[in-house]
Protein backbone atom coordinates (compact mmCIF):
# COMPACT_ATOMS: atom_id res chain seq x y z
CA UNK A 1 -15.67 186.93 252.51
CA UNK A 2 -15.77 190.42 249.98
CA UNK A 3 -13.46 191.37 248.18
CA UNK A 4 -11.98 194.52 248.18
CA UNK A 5 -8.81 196.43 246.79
CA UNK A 6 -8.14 199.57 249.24
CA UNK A 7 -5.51 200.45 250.84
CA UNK A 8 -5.96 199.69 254.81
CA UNK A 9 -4.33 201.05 257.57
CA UNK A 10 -3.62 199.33 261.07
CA UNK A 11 -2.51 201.69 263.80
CA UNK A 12 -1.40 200.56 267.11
CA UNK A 13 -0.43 202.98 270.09
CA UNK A 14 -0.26 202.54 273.38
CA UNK A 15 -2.47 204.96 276.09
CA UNK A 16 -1.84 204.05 279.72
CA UNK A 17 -1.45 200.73 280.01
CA UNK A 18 -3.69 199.87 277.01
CA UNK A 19 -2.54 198.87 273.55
CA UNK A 20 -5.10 200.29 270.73
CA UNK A 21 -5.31 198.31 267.58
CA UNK A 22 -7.24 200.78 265.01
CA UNK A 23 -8.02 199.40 261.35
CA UNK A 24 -8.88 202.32 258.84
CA UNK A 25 -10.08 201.30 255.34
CA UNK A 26 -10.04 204.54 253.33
CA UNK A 27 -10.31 206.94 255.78
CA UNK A 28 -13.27 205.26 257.83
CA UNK A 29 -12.84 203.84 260.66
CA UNK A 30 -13.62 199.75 260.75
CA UNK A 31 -12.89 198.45 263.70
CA UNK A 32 -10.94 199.82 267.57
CA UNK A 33 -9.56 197.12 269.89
CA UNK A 34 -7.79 197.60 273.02
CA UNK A 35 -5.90 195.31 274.74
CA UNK A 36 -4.50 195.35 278.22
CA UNK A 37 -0.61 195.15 277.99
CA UNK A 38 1.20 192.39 280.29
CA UNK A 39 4.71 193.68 280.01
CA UNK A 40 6.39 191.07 281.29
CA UNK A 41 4.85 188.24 279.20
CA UNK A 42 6.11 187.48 275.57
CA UNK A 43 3.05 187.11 273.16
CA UNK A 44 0.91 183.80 273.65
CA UNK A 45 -0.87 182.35 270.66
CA UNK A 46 -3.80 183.82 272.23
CA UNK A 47 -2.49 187.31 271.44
CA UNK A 48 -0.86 186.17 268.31
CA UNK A 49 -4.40 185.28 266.77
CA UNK A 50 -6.28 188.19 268.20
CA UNK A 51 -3.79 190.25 266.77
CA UNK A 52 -1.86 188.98 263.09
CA UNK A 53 -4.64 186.96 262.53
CA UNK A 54 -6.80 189.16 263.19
CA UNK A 55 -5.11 192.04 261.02
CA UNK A 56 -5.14 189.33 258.09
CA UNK A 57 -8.29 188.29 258.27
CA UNK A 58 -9.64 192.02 258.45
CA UNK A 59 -7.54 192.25 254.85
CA UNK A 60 -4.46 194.30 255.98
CA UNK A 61 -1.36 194.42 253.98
CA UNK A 62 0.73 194.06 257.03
CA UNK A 63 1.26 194.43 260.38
CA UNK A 64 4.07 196.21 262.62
CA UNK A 65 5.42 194.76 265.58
CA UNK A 66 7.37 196.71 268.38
CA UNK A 67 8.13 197.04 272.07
CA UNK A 68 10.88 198.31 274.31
CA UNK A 69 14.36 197.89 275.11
CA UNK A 70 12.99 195.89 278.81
CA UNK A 71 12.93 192.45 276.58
CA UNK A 72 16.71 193.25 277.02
CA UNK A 73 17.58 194.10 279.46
CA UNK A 74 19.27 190.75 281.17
CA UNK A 75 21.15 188.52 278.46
CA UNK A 76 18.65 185.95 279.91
CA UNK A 77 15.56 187.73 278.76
CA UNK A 78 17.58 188.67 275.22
CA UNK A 79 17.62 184.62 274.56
CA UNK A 80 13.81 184.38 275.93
CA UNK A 81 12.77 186.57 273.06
CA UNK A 82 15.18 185.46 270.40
CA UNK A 83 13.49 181.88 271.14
CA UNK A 84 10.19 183.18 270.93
CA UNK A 85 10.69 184.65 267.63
CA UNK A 86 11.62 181.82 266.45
CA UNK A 87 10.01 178.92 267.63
CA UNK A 88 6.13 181.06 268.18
CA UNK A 89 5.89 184.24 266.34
CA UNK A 90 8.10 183.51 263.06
CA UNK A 91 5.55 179.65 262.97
CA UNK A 92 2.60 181.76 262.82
CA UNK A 93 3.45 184.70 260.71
CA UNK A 94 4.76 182.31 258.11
CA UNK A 95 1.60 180.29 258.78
CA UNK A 96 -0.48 183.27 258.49
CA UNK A 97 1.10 184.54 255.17
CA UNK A 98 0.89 181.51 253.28
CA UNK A 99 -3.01 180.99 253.85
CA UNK A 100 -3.43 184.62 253.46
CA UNK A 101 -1.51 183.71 249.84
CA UNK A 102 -3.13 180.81 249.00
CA UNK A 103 -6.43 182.35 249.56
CA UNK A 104 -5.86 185.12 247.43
CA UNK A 105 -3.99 182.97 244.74
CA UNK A 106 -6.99 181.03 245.15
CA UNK A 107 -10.20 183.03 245.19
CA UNK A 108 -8.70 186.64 243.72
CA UNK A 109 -5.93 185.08 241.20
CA UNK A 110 -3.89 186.69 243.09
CA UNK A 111 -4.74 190.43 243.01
CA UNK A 112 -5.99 191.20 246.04
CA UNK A 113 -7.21 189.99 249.78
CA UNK A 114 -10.57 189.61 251.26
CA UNK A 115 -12.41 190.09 254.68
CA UNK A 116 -15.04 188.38 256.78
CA UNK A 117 -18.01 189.30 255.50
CA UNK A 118 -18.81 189.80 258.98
CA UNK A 119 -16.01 191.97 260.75
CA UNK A 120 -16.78 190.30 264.04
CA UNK A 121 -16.57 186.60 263.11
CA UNK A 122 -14.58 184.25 264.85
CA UNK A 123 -12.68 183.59 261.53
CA UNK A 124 -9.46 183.12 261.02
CA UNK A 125 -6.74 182.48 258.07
CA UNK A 126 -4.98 179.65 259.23
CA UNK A 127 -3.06 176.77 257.26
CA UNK A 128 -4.76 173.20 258.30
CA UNK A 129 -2.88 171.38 260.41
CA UNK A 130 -3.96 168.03 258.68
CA UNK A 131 -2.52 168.85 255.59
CA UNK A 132 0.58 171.14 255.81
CA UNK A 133 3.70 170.99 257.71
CA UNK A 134 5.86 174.29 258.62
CA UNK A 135 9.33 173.16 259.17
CA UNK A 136 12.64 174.97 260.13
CA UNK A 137 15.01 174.24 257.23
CA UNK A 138 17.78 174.91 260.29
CA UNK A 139 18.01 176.27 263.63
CA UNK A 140 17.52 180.38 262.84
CA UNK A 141 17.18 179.59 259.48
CA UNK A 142 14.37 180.30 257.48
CA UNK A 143 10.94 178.30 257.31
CA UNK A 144 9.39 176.22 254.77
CA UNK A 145 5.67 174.98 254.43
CA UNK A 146 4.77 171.29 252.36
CA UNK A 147 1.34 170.54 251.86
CA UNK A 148 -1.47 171.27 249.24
CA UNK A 149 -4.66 173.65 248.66
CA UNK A 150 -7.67 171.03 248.61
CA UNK A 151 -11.06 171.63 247.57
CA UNK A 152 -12.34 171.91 250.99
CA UNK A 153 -10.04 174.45 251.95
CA UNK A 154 -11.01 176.51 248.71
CA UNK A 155 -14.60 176.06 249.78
CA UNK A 156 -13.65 177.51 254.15
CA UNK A 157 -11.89 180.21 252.46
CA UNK A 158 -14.87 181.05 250.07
């Protein structure tokens, strides 16, 4: 992975029925992704890696999440994506931040992100499952991760 200090920008908007992921890194374009929407269908882990992860890994600062009032509509579907925020999306983003951390504590002493060297690797930032936990201090409440940075996981993020 490079390292590099710029700002970058993610963009999403949605055209038809697609939903257009742009990532600008000082003004140039890097890299366009579109992705057919499933309304209906509450992000998978699938979707969660091909989009946060792939956002971190790419080096953006963040990433914005949105969608319409429909995922309300019924009090049924207002519990469907209260649970889904916490038990899938809120696991990964915390999962996604800490590694993104720990790698930058790691290899930029905490100044900065990297990127793939390659933009189109099938590279992710992802805690090990072997060797940290994320747990739910309480239900709603907020998350916290136990484990430790080993030298192997220095070395994958290098």
């Amino acid at each position: 992975m490079e390292t590099y200090n710029s700002v970058f920008c993610l963009f999403a908007f949605v055209f038809w029925n697609r939903l257009v992921l742009v990532l600008y890194m000082n003004n140039e374009l890097q890299l366009s992704v579109n992705i057919t929407l499933t309304l209906s269908v509450l992000f998978v882990q699938f979707d969660l890696v091909n989009t946060i992860g792939e956002a971190a890994a790419l080096g953006a600062a963040g990433v914005v999440s949105w969608g319409d009032m429909n995922v309300t509509d019924t009090e049924d579907s207002c519990f469907d994506a209260q649970r889904h925020l916490e038990q899938v999306m809120n696991r990964y983003i915390v999962n996604v931040s800490t590694a993104t951390r720990l790698c930058s504590d790691a290899l930029c002493q905490g100044q900065g992100r990297r990127i793939r060297k390659h933009w189109d690797d099938d590279v992710f930032l992802h805690l090990d499952s072997h060797c940290y936990r994320i747990k739910e201090q309480h239900r709603g409440g907020p998350f916290t991760v136990s484990g430790g940075l080993s030298q192997d996981d220095i070395n994958w993020f290098d």
